[in-house]
N, C-alpha and C. Protein backbone atom coordinates (compact mmCIF):
# COMPACT_ATOMS: atom_id res chain seq x y z
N UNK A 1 10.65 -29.61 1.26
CA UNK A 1 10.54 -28.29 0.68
C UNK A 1 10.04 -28.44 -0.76
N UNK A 2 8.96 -27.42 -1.20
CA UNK A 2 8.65 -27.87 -2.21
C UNK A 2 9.75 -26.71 -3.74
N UNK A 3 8.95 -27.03 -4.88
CA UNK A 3 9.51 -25.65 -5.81
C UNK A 3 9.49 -24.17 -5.59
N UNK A 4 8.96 -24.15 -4.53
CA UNK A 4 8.92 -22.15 -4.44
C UNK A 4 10.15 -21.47 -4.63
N UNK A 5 10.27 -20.33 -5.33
CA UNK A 5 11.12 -19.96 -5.66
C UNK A 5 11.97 -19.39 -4.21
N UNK A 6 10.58 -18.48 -3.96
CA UNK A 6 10.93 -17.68 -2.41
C UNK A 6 11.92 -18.72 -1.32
N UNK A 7 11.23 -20.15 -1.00
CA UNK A 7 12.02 -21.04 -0.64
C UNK A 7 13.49 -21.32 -0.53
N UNK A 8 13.59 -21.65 -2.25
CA UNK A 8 15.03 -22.33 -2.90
C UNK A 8 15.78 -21.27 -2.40
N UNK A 9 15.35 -19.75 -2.45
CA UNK A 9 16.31 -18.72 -1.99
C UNK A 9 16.78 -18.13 -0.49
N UNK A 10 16.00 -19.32 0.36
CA UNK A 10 16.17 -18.63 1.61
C UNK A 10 17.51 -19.52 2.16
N UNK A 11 18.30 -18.99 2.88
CA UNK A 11 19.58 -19.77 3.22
C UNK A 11 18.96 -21.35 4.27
N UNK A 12 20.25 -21.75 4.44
CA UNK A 12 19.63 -23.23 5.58
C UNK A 12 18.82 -22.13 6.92
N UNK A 13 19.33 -21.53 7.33
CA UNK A 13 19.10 -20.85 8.82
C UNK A 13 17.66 -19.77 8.44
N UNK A 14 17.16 -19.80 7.28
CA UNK A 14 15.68 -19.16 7.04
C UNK A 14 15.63 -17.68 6.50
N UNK A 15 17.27 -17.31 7.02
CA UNK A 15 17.53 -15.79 6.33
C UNK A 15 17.40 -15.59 4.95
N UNK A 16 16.62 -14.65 3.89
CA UNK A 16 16.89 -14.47 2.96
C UNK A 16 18.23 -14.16 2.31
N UNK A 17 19.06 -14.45 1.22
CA UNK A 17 20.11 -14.38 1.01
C UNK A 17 20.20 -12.61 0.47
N UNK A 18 21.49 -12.43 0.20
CA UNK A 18 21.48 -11.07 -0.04
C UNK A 18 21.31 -10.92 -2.02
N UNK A 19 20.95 -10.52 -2.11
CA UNK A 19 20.66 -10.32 -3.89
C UNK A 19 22.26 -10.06 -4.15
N UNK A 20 22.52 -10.97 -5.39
CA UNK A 20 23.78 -10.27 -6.20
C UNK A 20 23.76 -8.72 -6.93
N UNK A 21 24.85 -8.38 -6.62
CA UNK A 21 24.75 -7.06 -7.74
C UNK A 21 24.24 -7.36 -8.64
N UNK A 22 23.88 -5.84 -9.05
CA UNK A 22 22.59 -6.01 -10.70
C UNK A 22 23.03 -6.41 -11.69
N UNK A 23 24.90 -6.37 -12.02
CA UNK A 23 25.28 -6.48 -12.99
C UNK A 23 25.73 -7.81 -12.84
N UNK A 24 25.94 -8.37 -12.10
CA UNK A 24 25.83 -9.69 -12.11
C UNK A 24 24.50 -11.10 -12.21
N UNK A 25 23.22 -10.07 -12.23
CA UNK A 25 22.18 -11.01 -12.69
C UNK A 25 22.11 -11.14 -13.71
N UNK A 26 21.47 -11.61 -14.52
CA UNK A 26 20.85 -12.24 -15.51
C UNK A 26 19.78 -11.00 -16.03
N UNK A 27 19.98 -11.03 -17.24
CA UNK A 27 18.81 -9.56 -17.48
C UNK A 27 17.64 -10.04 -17.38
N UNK A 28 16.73 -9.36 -16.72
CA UNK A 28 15.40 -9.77 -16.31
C UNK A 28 15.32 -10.83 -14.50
N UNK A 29 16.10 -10.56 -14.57
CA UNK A 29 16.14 -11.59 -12.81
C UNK A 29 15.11 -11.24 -12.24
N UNK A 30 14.40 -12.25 -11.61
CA UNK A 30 13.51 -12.11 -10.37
C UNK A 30 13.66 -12.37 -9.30
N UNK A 31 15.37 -12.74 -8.82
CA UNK A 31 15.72 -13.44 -7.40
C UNK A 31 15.65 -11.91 -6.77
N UNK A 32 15.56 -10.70 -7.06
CA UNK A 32 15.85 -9.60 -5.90
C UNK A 32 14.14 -9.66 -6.00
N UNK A 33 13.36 -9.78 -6.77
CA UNK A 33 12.01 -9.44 -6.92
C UNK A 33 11.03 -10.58 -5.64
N UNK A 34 11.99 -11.74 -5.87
CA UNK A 34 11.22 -12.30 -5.08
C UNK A 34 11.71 -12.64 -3.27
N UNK A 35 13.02 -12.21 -3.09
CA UNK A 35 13.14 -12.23 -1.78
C UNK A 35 13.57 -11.00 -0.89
N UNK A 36 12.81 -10.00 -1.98
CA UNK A 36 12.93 -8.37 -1.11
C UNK A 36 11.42 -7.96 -1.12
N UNK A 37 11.73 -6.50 -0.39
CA UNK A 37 10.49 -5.88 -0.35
C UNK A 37 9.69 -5.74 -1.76
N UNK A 38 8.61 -5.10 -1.56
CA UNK A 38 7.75 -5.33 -2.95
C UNK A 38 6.84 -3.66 -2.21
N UNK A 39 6.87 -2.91 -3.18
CA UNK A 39 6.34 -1.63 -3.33
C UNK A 39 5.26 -1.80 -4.86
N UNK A 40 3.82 -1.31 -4.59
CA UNK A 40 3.10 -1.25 -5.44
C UNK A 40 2.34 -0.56 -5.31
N UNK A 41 2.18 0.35 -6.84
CA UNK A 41 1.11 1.60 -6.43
C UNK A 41 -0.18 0.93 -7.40
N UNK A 42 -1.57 1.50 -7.12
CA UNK A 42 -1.89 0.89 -7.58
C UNK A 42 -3.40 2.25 -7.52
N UNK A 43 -3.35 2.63 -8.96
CA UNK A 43 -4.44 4.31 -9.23
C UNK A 43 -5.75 3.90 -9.69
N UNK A 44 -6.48 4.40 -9.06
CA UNK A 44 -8.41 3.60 -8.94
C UNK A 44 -8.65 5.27 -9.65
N UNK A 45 -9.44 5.43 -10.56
CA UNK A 45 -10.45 6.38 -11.11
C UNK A 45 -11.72 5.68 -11.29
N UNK A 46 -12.20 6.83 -10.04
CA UNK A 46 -13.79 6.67 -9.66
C UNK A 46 -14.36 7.16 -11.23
N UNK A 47 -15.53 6.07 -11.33
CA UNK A 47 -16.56 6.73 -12.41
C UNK A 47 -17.30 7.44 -11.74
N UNK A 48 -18.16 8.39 -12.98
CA UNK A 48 -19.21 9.91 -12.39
C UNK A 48 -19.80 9.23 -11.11
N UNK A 49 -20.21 9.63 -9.97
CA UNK A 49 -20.95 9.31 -9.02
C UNK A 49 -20.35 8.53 -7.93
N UNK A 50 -19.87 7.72 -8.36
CA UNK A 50 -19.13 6.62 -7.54
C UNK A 50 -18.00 7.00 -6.55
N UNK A 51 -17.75 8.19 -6.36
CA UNK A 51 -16.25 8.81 -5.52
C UNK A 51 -16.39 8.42 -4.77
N UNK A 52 -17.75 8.84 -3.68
CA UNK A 52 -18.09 8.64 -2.04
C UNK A 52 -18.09 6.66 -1.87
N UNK A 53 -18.89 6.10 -2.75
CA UNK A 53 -18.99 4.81 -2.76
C UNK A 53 -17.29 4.08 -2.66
N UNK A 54 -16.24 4.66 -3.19
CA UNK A 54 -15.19 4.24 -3.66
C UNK A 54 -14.55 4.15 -2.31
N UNK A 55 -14.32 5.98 -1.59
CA UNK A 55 -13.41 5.96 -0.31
C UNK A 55 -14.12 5.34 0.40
N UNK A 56 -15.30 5.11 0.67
CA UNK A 56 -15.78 4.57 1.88
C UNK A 56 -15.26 2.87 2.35
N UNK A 57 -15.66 2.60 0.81
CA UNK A 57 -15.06 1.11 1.13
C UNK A 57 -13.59 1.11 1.19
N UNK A 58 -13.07 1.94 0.95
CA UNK A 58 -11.49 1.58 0.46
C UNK A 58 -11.52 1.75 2.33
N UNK A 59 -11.45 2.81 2.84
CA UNK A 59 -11.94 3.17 4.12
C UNK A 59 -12.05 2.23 5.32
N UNK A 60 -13.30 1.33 4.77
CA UNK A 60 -13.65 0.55 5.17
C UNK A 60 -12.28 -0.94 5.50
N UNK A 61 -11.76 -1.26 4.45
CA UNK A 61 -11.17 -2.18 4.27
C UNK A 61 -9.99 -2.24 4.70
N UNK A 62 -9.45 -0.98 4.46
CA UNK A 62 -7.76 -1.04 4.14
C UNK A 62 -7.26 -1.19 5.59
N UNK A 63 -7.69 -1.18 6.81
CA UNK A 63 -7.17 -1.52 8.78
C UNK A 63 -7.51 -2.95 8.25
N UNK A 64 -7.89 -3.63 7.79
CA UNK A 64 -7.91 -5.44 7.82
C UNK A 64 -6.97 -6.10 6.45
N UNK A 65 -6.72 -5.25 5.68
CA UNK A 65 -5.90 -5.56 5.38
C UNK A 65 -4.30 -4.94 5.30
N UNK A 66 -4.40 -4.18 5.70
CA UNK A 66 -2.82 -4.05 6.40
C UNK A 66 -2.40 -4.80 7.33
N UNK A 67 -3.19 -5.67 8.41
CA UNK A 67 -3.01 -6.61 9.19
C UNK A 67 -2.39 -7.44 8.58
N UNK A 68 -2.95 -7.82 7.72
CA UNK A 68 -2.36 -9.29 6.86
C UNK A 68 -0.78 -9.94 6.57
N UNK A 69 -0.64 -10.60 7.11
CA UNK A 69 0.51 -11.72 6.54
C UNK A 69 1.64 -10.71 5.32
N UNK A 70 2.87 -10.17 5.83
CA UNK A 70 3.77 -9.06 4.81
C UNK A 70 3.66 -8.14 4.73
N UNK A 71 2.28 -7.67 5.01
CA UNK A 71 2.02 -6.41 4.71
C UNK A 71 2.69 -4.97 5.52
N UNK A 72 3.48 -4.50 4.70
CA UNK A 72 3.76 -3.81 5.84
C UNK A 72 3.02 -1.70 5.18
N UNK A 73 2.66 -1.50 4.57
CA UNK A 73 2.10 -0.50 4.19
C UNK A 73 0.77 -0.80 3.54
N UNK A 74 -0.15 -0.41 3.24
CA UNK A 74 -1.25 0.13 2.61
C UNK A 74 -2.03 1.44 2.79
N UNK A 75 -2.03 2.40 2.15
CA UNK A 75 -2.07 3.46 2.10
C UNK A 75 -2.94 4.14 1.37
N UNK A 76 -3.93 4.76 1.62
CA UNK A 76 -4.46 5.81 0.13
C UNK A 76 -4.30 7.29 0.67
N UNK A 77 -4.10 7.60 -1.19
CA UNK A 77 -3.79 8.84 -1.42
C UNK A 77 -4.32 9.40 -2.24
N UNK A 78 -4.87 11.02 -2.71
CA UNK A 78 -5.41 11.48 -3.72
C UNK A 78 -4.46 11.81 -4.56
N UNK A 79 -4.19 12.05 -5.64
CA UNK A 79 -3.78 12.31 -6.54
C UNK A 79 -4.44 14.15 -7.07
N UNK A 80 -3.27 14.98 -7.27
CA UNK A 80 -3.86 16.16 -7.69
C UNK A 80 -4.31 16.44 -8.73
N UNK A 81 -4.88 15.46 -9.56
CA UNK A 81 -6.06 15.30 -10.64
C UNK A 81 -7.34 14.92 -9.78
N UNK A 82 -7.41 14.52 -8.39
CA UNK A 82 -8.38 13.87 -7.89
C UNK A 82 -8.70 12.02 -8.08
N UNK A 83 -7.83 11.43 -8.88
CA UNK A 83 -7.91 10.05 -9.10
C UNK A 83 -7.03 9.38 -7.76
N UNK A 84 -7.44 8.14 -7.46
CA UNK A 84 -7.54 7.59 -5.75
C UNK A 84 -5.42 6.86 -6.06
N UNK A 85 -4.84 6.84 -5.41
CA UNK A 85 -3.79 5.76 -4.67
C UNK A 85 -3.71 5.71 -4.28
N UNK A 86 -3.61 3.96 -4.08
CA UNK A 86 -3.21 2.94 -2.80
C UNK A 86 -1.59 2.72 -3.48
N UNK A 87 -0.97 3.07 -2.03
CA UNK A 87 0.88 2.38 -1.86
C UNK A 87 0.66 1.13 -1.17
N UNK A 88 0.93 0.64 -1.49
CA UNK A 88 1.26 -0.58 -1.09
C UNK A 88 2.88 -1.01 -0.86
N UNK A 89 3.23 -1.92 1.05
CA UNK A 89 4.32 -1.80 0.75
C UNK A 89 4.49 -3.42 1.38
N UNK A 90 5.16 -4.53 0.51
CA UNK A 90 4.95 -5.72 1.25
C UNK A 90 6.33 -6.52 1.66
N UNK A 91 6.29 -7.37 2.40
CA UNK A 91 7.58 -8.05 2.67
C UNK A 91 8.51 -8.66 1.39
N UNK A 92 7.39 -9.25 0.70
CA UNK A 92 8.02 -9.90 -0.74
C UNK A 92 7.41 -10.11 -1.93
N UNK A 93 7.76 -10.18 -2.82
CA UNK A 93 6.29 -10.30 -3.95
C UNK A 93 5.46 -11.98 -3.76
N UNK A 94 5.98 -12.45 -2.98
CA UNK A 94 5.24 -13.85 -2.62
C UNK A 94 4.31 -13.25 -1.55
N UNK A 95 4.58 -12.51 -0.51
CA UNK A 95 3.45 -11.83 0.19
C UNK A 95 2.40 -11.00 -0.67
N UNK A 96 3.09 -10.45 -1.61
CA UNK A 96 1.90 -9.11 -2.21
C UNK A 96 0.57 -10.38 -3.14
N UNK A 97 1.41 -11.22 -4.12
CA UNK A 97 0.61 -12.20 -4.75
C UNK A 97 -0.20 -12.95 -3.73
N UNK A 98 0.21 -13.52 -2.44
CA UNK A 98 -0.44 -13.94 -1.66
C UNK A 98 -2.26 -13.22 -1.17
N UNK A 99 -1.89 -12.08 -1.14
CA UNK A 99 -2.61 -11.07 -0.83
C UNK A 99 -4.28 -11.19 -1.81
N UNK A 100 -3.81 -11.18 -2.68
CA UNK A 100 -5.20 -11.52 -3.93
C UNK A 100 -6.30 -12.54 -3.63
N UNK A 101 -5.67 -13.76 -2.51
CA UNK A 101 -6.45 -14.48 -1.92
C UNK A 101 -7.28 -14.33 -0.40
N UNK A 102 -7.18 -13.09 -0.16
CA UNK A 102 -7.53 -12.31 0.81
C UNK A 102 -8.88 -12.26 0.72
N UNK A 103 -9.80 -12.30 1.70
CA UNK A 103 -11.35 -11.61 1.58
C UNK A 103 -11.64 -9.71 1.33
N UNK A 104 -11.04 -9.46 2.35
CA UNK A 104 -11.16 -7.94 1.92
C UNK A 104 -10.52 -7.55 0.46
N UNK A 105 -9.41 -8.26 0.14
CA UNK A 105 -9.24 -7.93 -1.93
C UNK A 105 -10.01 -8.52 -2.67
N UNK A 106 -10.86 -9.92 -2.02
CA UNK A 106 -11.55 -10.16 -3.24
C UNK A 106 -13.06 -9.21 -2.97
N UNK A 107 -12.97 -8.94 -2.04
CA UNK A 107 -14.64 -7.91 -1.46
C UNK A 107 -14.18 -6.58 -2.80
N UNK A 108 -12.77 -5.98 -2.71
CA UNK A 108 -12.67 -5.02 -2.97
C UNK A 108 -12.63 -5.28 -4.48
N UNK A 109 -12.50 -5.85 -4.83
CA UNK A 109 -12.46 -6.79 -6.89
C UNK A 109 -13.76 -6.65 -7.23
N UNK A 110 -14.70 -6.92 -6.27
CA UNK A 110 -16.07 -7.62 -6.62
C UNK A 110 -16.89 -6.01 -6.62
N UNK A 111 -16.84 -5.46 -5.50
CA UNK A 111 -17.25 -4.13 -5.25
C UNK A 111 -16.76 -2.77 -6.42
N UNK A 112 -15.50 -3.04 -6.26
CA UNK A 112 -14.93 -1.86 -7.31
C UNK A 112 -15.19 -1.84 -9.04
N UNK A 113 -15.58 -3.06 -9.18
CA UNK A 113 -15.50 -3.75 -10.90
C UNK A 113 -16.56 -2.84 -11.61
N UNK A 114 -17.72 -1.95 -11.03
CA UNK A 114 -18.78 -1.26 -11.76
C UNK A 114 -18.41 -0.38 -11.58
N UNK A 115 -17.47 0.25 -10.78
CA UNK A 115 -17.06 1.29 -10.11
C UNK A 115 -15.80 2.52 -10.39
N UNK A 116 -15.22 1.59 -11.26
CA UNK A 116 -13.97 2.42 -10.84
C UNK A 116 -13.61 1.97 -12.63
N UNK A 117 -12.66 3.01 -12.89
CA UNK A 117 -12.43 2.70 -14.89
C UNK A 117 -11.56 1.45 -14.61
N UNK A 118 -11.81 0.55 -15.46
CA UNK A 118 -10.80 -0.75 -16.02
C UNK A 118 -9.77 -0.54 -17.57
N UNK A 119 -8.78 -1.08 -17.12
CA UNK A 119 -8.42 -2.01 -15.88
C UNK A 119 -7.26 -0.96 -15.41
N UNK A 120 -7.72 -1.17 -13.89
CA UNK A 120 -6.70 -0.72 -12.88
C UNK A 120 -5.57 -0.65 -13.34
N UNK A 121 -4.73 0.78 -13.41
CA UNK A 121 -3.38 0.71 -13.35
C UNK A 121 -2.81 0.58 -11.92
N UNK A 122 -1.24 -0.88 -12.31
CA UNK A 122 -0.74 -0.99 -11.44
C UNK A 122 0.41 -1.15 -11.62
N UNK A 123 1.11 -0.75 -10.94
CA UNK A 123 2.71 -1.10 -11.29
C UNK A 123 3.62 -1.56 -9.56
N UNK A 124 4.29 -2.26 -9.99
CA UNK A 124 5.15 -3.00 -8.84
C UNK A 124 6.43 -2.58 -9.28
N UNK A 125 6.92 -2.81 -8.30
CA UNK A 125 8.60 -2.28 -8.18
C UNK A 125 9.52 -3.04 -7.10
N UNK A 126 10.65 -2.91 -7.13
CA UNK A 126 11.62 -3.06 -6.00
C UNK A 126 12.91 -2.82 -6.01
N UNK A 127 13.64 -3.00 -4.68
CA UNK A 127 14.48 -1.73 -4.83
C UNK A 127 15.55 -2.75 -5.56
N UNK A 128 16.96 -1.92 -5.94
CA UNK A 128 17.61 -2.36 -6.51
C UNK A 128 19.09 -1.88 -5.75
């Protein structure tokens, strides 16, 4: 077994362990961060012109990568300003980071970068 954190935390029998109460971590802990679910939203604003170019691919992409390894949500949504979110909902934050090495995210990095205002707001979460 190597250093992974995700690893060190899984019991002998492969089950993830149960997170300690909050007030018993350490301020700033990442043991619930890294062997629970992982929720991430993540708000794309199309530049002038670019809207149709934006959903299509997102469109395009997002059935191949919801397939993927954790994934258990990916989602888009409009926003009632009209600016794009994707929910994202993954097994663990070792799945969601995993994810970045994906072809369809790096298609969607490479494609979106002229496209959409930088830099992407994103925020991750999990439950507590």
């Amino acid at each position: 077994m190597n250093n992974c954190p995700i690893e060190a935390a899984l019991a002998p029998s492969g089950s993830p362990q149960h997170c300690p109460p909050a007030k018993t971590r350490p301020e700033g802990s990442m043991l619930c961060a890294m062997t629970t679910g992982c929720v991430v939203l993540v708000e794309l604003i199309p530049l002038p012109g670019q809207r149709s170019f934006v959903l299509e691919l997102l469109r395009e992409v997002i059935p191949e990568i919801h397939q993927g390894p954790g994934c258990e949500l990916y989602a888009l949504y409009e926003k009632t300003d009209g600016n794009l979110v994707l929910i994202e909902k993954w097994a663990s934050r070792h799945a969601w980071q995993a994810h970045f090495d994906w072809k369809p995210i790096k298609r969607l990095k490479k494609e979106l970068a002229e496209r959409v205002e930088l830099p992407v707001s994103r925020r991750e979460m999990y439950s507590r």
